[in-house]
Protein backbone atom coordinates (compact mmCIF):
# COMPACT_ATOMS: atom_id res chain seq x y z
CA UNK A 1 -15.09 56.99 103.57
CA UNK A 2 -17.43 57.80 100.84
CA UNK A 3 -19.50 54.02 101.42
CA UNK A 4 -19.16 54.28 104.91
CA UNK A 5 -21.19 57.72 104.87
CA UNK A 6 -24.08 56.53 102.06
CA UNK A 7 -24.54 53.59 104.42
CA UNK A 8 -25.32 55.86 107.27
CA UNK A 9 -27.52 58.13 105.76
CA UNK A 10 -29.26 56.38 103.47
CA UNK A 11 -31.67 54.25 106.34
CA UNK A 12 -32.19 57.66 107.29
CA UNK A 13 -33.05 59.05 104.09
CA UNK A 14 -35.82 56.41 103.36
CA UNK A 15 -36.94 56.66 107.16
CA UNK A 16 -37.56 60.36 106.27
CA UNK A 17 -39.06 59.99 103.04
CA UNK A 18 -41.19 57.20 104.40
CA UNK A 19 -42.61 59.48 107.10
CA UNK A 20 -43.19 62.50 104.74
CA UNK A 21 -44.33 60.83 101.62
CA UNK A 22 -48.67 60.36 101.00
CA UNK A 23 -49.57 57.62 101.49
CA UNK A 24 -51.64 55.65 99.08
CA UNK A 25 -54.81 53.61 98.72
CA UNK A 26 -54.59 49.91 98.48
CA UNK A 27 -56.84 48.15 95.50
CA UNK A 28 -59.97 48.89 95.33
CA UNK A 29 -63.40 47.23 95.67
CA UNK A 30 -65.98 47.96 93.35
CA UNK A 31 -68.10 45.60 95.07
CA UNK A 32 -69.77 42.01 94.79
CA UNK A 33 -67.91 40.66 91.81
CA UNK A 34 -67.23 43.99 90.20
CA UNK A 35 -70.78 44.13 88.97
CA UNK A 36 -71.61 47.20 87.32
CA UNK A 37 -74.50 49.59 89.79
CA UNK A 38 -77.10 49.93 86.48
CA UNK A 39 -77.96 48.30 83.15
CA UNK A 40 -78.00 50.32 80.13
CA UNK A 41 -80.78 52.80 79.62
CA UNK A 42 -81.65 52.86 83.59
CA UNK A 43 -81.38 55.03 86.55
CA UNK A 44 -79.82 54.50 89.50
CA UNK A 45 -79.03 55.37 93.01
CA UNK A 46 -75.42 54.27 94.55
CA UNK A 47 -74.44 55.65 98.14
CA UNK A 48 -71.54 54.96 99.67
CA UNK A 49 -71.94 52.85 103.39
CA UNK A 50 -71.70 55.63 106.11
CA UNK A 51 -68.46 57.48 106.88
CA UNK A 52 -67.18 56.42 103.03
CA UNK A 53 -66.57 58.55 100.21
CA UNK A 54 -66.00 58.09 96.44
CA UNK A 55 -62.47 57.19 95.49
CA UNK A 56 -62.86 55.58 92.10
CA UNK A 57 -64.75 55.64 89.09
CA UNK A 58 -65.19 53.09 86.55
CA UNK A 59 -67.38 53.22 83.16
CA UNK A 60 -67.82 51.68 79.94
CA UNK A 61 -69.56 53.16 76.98
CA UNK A 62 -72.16 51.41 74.43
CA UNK A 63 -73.46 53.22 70.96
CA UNK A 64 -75.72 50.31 70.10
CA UNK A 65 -77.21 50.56 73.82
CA UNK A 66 -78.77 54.08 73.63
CA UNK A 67 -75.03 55.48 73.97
CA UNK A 68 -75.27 54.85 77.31
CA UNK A 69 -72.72 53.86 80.28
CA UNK A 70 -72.47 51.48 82.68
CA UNK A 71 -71.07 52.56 85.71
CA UNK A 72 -69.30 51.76 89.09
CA UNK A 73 -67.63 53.04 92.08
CA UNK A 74 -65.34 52.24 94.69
CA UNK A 75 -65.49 53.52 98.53
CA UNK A 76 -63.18 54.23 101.06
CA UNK A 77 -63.36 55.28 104.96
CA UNK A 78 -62.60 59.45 104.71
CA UNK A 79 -59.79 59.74 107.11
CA UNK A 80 -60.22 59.61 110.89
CA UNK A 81 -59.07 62.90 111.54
CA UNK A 82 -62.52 64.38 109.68
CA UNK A 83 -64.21 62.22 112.26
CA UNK A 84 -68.07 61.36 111.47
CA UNK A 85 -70.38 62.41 109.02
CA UNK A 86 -72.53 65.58 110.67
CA UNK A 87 -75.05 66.01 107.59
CA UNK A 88 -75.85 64.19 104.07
CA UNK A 89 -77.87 65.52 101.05
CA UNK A 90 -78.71 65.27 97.34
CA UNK A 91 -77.32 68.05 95.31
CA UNK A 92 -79.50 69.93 92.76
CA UNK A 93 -79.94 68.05 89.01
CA UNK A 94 -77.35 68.10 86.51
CA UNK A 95 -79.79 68.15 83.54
CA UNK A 96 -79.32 65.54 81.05
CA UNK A 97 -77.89 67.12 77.44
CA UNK A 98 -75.87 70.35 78.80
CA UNK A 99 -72.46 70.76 80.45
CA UNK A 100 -72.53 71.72 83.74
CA UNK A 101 -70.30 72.41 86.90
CA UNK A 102 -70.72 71.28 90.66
CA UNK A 103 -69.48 71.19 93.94
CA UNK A 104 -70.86 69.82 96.89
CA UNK A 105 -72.11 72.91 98.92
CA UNK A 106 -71.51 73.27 102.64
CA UNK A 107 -67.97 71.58 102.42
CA UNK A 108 -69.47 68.33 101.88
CA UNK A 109 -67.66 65.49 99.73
CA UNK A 110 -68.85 63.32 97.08
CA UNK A 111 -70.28 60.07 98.99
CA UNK A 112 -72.68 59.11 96.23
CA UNK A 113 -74.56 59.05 92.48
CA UNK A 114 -77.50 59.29 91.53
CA UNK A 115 -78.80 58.86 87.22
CA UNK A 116 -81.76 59.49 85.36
CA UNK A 117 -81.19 57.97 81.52
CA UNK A 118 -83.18 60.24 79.01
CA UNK A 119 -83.39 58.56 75.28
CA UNK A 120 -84.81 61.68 73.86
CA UNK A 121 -81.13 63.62 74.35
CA UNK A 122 -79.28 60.18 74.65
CA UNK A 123 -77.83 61.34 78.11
CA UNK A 124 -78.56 61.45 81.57
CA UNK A 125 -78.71 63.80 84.60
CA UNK A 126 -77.25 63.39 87.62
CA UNK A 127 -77.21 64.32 91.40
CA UNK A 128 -74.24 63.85 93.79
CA UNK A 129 -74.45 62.54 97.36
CA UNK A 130 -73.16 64.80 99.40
CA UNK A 131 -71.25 64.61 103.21
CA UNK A 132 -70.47 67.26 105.49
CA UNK A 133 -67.80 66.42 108.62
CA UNK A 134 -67.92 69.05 111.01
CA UNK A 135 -67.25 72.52 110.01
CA UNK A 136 -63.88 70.97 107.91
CA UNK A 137 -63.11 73.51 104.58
CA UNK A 138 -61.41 72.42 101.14
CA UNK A 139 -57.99 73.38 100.35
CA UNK A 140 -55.72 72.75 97.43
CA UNK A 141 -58.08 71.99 95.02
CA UNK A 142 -57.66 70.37 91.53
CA UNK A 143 -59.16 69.24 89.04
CA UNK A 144 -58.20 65.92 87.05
CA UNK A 145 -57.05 65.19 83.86
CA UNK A 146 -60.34 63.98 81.80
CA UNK A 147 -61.89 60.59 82.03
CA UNK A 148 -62.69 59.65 79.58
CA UNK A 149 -59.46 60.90 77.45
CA UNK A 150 -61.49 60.62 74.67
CA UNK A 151 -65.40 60.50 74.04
CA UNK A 152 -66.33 56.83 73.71
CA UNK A 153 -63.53 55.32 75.09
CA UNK A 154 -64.17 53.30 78.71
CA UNK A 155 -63.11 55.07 82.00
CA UNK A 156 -61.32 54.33 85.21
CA UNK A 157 -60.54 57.14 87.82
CA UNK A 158 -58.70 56.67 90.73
CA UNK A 159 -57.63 58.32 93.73
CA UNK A 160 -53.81 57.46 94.62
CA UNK A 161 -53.25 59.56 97.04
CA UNK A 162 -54.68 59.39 100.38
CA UNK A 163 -56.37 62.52 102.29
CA UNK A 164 -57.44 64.05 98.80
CA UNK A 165 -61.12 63.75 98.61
CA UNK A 166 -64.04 63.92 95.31
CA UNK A 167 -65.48 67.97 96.10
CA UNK A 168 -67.66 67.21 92.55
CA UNK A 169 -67.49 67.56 88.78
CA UNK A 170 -66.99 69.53 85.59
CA UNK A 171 -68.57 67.63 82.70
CA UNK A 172 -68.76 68.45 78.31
CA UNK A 173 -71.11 66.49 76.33
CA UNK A 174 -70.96 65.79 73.33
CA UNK A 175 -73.68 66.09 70.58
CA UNK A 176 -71.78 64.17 67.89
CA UNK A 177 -71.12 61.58 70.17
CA UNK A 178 -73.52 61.56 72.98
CA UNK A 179 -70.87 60.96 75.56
CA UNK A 180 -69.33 63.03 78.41
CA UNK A 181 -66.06 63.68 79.77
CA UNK A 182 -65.85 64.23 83.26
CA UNK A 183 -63.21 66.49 85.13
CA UNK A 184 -62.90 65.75 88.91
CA UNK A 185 -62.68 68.69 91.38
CA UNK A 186 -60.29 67.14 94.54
CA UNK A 187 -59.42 68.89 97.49
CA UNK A 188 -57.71 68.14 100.64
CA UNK A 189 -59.55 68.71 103.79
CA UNK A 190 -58.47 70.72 107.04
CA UNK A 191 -58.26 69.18 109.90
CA UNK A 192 -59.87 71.48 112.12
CA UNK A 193 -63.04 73.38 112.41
CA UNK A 194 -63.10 76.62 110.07
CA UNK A 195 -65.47 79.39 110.70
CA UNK A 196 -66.63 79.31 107.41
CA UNK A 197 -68.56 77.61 104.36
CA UNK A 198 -68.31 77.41 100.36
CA UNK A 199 -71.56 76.99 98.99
């Protein structure tokens, strides 16, 4: 009796789970050949194509190259229940040499980098690319282990689970080493309109 019973409710039990688990994201691009978006010691400007947002990270770190990073990033569509992108914007500087904290203001999510290298502090500054859809708030926010787990060491953030979006960034930086670590602020998104805004 005891078979006949786990062979009737277990279809249903992984039916169930299957309906009410996250789903997750499938591999991700980084783009033509994986190529990395700047050389060492350069700026640069990456923004994802419209309607995408950031969901990876990828870096590797080089003393002998001005302890500097080469970076990339991954995109994904943001889910269609946020529908289209209503506004986009640069966020103020992150100055190069100091930790700092950020959000995208007016609800937006992170759809973009931007990187100023400065070989007098042996850092850089940064601006995110910002995306508002609709009047859509933040909830459940969190903020990631640190990438890199240790200064020096390469990187790779990624976003498993789907409907969590990139809201911006804590970062430390180190003197001694002239590295950062970065802490991801995520957040789901509502699905309706609220009637208000974080800034």
């Amino acid at each position: 009796m005891d078979l006949f019973l786990l062979c009737v409710f277990l279809p249903l039990v992984t039916l169930a789970w299957g309906q009410y688990s996250d789903y997750y994201y499938g591999p991700y691009n980084y783009g033509d050949n994986d190529e990395w978006v700047n050389v060492y010691r350069q700026g640069f400007n990456f923004q994802c194509p419209h309607g995408q947002v950031i969901v990876a990270v990828r870096s590797v770190f080089s003393k002998k190259e001005g302890s500097d990073r080469l970076w990339n990033y991954a995109c994904m569509p943001a889910s269609q229940s946020l529908g289209e992108p209503t506004e986009c914007w640069w966020e103020e500087i992150n100055r190069a040499g100091t930790e700092w904290y950020q959000t995208c203001s007016n609800n937006g999510l992170v759809a973009g980098f931007q990187s100023q290298y400065f070989p007098s502090v042996l850092d850089r500054e940064w601006q995110f690319y910002c995306c508002r859809y609709s009047r859509r708030c933040p909830y459940s926010c969190w903020l990631t282990t640190e990438y890199p787990g240790h200064y020096g060491e390469d990187m790779d953030m990624m976003m498993y689970t789907y409907d969590y979006y990139i809201r911006g960034a804590t970062t430390t930086f180190s003197a001694v080493h002239r590295d950062r670590q970065w802490k991801f602020i995520v957040c789901r998104m509502t699905d309706y309109d609220c009637p208000f805004q974080n800034v």
